[in-house]
PDB file of N, CA and C in Angstrom:
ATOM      1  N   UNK A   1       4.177  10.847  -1.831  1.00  0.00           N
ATOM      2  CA  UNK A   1       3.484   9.579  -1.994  1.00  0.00           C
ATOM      3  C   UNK A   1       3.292   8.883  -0.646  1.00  0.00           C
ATOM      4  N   UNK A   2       4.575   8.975   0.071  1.00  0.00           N
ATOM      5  CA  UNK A   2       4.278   8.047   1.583  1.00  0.00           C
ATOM      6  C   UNK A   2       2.992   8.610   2.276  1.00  0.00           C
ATOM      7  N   UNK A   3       3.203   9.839   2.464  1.00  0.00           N
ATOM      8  CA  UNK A   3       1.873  10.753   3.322  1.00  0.00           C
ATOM      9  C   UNK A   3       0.582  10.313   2.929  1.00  0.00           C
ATOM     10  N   UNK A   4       0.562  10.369   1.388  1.00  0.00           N
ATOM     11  CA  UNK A   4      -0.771   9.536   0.639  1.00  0.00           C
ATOM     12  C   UNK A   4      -1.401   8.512   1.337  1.00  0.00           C
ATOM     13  N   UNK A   5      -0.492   7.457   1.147  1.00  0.00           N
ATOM     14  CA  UNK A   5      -0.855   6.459   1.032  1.00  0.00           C
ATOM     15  C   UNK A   5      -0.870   6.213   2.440  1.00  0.00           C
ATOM     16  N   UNK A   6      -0.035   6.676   3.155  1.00  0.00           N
ATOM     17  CA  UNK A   6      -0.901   6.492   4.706  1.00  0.00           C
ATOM     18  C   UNK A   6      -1.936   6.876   4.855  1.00  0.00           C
ATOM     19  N   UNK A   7      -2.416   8.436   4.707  1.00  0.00           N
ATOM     20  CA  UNK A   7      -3.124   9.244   4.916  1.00  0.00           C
ATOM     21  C   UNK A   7      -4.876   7.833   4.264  1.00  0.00           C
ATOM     22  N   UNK A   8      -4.753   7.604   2.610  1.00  0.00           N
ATOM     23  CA  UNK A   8      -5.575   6.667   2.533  1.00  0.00           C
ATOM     24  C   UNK A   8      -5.729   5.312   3.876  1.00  0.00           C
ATOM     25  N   UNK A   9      -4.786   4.783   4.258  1.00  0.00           N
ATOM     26  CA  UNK A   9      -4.726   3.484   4.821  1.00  0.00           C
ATOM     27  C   UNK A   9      -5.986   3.839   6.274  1.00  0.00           C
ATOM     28  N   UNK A  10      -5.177   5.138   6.687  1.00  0.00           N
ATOM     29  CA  UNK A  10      -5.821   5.859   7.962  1.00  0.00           C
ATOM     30  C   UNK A  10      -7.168   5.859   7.959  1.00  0.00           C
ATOM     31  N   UNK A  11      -7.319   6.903   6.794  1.00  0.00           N
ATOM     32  CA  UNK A  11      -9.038   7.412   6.769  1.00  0.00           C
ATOM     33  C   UNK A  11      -9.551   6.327   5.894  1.00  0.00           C
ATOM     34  N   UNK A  12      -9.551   5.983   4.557  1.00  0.00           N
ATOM     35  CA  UNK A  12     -10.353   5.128   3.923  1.00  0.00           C
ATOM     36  C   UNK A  12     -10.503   3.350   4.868  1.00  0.00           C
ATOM     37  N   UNK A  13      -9.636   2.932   4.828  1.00  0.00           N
ATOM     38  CA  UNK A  13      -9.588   1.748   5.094  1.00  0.00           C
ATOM     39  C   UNK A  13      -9.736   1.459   6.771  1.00  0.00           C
ATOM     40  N   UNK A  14      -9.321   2.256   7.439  1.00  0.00           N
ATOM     41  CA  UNK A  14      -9.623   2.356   9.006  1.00  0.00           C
ATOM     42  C   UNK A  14     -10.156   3.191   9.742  1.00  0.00           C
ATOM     43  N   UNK A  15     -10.477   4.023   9.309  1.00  0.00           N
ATOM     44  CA  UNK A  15     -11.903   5.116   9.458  1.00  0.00           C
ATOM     45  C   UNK A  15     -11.250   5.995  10.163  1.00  0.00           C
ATOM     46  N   UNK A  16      -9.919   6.581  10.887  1.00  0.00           N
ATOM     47  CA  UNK A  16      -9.617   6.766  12.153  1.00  0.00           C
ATOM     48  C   UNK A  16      -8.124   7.137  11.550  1.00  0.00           C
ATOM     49  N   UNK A  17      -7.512   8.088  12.328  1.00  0.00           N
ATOM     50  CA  UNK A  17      -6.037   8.687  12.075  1.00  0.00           C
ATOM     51  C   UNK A  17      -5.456   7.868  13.136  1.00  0.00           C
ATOM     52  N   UNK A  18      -4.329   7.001  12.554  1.00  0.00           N
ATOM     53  CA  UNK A  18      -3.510   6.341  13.533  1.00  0.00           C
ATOM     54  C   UNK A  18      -1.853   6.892  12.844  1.00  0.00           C
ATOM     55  N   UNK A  19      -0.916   6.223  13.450  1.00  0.00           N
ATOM     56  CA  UNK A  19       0.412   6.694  12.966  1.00  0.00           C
ATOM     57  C   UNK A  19       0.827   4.914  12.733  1.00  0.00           C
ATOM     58  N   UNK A  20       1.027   5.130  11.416  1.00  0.00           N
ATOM     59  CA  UNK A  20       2.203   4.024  11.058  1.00  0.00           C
ATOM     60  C   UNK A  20       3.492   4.362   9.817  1.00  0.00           C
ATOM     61  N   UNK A  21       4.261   3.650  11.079  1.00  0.00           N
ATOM     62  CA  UNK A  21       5.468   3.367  10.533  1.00  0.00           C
ATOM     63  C   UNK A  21       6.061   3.089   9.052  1.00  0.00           C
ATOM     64  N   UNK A  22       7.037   3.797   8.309  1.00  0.00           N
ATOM     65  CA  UNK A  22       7.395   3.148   6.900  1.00  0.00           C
ATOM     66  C   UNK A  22       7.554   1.580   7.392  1.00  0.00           C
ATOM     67  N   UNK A  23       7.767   0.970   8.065  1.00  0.00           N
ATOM     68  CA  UNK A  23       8.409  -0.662   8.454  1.00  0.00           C
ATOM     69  C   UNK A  23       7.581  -1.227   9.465  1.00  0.00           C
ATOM     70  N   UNK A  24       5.911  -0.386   9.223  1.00  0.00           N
ATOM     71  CA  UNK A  24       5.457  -1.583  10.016  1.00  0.00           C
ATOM     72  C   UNK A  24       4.380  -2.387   9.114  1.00  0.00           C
ATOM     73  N   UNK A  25       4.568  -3.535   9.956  1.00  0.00           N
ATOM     74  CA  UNK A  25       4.101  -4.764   9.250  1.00  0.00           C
ATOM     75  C   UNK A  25       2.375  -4.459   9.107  1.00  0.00           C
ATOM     76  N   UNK A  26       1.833  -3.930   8.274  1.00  0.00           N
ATOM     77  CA  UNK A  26       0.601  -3.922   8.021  1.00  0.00           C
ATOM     78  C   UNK A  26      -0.337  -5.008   8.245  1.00  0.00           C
ATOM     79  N   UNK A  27       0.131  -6.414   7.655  1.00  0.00           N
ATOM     80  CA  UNK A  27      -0.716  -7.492   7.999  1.00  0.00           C
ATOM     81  C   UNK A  27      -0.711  -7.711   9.310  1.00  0.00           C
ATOM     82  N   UNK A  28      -0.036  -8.485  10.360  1.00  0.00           N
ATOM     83  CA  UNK A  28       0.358  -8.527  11.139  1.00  0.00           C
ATOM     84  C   UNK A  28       0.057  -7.258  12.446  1.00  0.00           C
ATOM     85  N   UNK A  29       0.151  -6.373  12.133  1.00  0.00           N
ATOM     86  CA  UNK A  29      -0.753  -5.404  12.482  1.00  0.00           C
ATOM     87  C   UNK A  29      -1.933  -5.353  12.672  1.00  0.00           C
ATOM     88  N   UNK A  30      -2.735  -5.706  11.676  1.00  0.00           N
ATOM     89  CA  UNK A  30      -3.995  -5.953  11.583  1.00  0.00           C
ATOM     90  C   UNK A  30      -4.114  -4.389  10.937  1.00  0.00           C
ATOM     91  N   UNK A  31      -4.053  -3.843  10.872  1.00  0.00           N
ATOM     92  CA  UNK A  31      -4.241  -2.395  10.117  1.00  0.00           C
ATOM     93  C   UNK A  31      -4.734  -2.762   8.601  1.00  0.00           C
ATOM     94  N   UNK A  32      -4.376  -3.698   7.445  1.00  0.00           N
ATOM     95  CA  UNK A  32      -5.348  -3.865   6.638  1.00  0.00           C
ATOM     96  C   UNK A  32      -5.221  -5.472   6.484  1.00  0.00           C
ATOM     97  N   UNK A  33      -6.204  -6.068   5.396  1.00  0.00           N
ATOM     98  CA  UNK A  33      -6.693  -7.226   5.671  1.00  0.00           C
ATOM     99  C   UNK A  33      -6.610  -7.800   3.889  1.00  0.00           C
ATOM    100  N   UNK A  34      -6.956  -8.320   3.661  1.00  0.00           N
ATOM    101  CA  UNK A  34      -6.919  -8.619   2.276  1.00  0.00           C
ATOM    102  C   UNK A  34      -7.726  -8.067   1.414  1.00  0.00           C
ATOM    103  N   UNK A  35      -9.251  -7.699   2.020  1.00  0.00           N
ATOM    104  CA  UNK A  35      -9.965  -6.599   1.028  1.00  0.00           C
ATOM    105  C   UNK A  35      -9.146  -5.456   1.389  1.00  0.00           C
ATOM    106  N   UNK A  36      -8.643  -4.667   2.180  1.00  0.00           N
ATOM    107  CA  UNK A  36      -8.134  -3.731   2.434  1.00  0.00           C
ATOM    108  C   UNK A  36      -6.672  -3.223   1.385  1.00  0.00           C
ATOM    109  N   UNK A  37      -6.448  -4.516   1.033  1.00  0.00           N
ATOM    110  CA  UNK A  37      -5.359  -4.899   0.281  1.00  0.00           C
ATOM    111  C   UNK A  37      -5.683  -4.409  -1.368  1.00  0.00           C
ATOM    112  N   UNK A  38      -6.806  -5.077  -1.651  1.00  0.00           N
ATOM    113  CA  UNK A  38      -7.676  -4.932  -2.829  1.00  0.00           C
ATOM    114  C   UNK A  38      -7.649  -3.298  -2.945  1.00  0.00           C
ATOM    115  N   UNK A  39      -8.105  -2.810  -1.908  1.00  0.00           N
ATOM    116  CA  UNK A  39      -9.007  -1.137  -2.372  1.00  0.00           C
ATOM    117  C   UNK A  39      -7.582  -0.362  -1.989  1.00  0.00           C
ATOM    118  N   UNK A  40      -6.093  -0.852  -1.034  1.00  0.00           N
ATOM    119  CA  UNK A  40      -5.515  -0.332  -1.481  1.00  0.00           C
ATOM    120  C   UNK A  40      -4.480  -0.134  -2.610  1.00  0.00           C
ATOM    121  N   UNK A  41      -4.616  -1.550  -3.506  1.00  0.00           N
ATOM    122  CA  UNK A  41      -4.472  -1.801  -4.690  1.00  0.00           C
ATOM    123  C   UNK A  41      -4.544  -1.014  -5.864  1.00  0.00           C
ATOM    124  N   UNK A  42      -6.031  -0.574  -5.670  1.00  0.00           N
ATOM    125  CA  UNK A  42      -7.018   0.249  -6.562  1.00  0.00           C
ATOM    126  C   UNK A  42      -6.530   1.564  -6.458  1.00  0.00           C
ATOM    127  N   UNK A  43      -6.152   1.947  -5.365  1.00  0.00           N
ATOM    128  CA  UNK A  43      -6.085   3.503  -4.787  1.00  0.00           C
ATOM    129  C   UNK A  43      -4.678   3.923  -5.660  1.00  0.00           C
ATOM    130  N   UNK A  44      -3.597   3.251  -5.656  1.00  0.00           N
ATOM    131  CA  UNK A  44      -2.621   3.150  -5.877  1.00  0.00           C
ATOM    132  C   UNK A  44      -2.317   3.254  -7.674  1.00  0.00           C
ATOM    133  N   UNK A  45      -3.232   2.577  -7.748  1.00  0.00           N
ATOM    134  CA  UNK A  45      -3.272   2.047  -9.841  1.00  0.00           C
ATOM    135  C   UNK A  45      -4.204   3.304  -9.894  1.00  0.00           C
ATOM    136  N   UNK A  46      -5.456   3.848  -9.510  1.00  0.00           N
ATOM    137  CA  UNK A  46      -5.675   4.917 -10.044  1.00  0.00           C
ATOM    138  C   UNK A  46      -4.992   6.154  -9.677  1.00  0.00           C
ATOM    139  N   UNK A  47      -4.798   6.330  -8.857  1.00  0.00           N
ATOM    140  CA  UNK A  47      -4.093   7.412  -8.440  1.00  0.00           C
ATOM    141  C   UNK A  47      -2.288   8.033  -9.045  1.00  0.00           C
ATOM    142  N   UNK A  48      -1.832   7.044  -9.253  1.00  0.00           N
ATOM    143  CA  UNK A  48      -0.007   7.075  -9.527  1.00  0.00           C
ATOM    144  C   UNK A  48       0.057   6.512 -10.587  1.00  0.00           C
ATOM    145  N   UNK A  49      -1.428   6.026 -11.603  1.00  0.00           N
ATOM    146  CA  UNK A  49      -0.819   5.208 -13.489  1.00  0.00           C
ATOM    147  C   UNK A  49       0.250   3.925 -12.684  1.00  0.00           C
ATOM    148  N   UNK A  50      -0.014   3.182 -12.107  1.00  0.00           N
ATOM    149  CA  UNK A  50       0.763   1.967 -11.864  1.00  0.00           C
ATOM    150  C   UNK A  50      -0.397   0.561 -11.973  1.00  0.00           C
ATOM    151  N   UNK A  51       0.140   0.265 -12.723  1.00  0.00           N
ATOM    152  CA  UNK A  51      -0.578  -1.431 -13.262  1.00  0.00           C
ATOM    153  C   UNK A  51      -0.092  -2.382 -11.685  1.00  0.00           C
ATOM    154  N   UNK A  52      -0.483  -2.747 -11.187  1.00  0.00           N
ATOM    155  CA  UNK A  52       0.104  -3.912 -10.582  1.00  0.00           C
ATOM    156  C   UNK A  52      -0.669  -5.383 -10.827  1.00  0.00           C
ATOM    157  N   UNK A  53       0.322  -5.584 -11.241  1.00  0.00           N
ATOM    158  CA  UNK A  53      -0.522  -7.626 -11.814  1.00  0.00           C
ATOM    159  C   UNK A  53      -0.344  -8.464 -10.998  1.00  0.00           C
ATOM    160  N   UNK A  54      -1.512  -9.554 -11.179  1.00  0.00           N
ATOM    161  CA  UNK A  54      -1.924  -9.657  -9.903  1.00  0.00           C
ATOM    162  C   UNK A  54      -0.667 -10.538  -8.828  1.00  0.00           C
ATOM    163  N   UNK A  55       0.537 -10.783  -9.607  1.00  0.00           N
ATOM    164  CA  UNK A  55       1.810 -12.019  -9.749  1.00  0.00           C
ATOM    165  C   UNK A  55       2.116 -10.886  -8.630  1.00  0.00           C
ATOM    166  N   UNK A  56       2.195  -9.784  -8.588  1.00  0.00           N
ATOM    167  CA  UNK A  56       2.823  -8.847  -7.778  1.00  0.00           C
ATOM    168  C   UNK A  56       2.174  -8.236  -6.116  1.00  0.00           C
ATOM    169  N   UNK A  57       0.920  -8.764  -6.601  1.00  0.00           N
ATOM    170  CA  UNK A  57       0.107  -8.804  -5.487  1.00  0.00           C
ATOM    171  C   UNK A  57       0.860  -9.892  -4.176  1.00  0.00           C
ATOM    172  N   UNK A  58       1.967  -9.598  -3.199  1.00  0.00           N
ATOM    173  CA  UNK A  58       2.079 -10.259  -2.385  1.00  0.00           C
ATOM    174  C   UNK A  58       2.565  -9.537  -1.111  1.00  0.00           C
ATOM    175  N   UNK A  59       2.847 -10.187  -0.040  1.00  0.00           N
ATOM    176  CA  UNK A  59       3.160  -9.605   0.970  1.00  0.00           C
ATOM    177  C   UNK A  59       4.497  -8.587   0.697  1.00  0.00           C
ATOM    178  N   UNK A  60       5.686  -9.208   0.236  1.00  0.00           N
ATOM    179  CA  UNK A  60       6.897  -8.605  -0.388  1.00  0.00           C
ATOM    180  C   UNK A  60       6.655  -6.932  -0.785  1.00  0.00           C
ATOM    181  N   UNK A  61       5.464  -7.259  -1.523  1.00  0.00           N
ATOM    182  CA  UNK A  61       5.630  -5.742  -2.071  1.00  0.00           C
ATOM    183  C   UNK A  61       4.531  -4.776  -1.485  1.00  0.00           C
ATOM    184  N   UNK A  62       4.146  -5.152  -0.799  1.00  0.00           N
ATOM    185  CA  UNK A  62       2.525  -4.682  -0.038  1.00  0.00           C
ATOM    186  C   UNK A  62       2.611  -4.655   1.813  1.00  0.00           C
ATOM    187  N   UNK A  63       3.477  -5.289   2.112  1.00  0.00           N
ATOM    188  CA  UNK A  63       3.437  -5.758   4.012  1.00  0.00           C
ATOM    189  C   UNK A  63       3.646  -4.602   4.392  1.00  0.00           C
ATOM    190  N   UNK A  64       4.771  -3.380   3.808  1.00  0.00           N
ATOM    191  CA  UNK A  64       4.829  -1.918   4.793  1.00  0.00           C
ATOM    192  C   UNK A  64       4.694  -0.876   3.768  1.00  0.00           C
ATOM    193  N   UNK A  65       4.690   0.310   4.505  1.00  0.00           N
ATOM    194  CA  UNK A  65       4.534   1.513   3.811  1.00  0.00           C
ATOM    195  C   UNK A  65       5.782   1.464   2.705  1.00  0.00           C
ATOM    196  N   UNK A  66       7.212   0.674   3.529  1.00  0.00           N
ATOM    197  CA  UNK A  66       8.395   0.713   2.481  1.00  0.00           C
ATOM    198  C   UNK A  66       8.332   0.021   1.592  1.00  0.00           C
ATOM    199  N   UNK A  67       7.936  -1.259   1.829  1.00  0.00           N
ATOM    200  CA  UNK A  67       7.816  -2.259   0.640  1.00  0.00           C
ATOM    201  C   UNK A  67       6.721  -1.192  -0.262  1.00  0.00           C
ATOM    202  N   UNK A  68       5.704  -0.760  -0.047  1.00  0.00           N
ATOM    203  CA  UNK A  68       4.944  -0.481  -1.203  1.00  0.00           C
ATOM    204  C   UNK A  68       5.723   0.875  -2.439  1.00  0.00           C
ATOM    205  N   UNK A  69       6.445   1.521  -0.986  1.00  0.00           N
ATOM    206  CA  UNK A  69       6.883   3.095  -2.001  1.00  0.00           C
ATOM    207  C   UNK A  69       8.142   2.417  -2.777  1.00  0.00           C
ATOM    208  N   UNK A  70       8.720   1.242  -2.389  1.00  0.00           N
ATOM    209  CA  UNK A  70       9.831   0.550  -3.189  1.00  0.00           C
ATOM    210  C   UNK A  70       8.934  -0.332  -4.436  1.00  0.00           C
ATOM    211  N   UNK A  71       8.430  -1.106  -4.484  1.00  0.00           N
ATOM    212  CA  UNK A  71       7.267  -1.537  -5.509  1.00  0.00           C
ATOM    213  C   UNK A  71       7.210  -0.356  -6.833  1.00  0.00           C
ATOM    214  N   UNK A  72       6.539   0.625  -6.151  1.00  0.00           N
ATOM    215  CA  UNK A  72       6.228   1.731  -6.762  1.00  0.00           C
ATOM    216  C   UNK A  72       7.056   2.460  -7.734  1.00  0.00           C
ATOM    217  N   UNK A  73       8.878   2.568  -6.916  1.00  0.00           N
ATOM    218  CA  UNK A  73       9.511   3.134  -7.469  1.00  0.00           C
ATOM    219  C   UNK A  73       9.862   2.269  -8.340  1.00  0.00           C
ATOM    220  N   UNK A  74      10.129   0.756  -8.435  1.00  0.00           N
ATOM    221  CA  UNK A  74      10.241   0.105  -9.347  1.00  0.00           C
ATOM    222  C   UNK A  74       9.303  -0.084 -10.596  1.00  0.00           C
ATOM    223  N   UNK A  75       7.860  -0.092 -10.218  1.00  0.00           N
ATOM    224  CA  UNK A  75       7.650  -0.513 -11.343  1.00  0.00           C
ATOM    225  C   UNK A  75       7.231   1.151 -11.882  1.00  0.00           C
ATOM    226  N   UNK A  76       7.395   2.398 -11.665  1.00  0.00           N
ATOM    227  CA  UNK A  76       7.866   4.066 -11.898  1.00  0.00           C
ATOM    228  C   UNK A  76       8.968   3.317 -13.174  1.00  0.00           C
ATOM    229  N   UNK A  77      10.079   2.779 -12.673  1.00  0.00           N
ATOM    230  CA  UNK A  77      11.333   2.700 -13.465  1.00  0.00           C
ATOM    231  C   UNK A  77      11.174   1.623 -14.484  1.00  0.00           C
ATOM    232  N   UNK A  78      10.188   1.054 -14.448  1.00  0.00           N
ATOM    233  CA  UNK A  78       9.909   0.141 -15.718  1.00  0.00           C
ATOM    234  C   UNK A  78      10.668  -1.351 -15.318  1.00  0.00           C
ATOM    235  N   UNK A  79      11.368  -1.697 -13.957  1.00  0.00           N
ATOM    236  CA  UNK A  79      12.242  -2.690 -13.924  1.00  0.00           C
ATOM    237  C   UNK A  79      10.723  -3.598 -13.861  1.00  0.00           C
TER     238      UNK A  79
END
């Protein structure tokens, strides 16, 4: 899943193979933006069957590669 979802962040959303970090700060980065946020939203719910509502939509669970694969595994586990 991590490789994924970089691999998307890289090519879809930034056109270009860069290397980021499980712990780097995506916003802050500038690497994605709030539409970027959106389509990687989308990528995520179609791809892995994960609902994310929109209450969950925040930096917390979205700012790094870790926060998102932790998100993930949680809402995987139904918590």
């Amino acid at each position: 899943m991590k490789k994924e979802i970089i691999n998307y962040i890289s090519r879809e959303l930034l056109n270009k193979q860069v290397h980021i970090s499980e712990s780097e700060d995506l916003f802050t980065s500038g690497l994605i933006d709030s539409l970027g946020l959106m389509r990687l939203i989308s990528f995520i719910e179609e791809n892995y069957n994960i609902r994310v509502e929109p209450v969950d939509m925040t930096i917390e669970n979205f700012g790094s590669i870790d926060a998102i694969l932790n998100y993930m595994a949680k809402e995987k586990n139904g918590e």
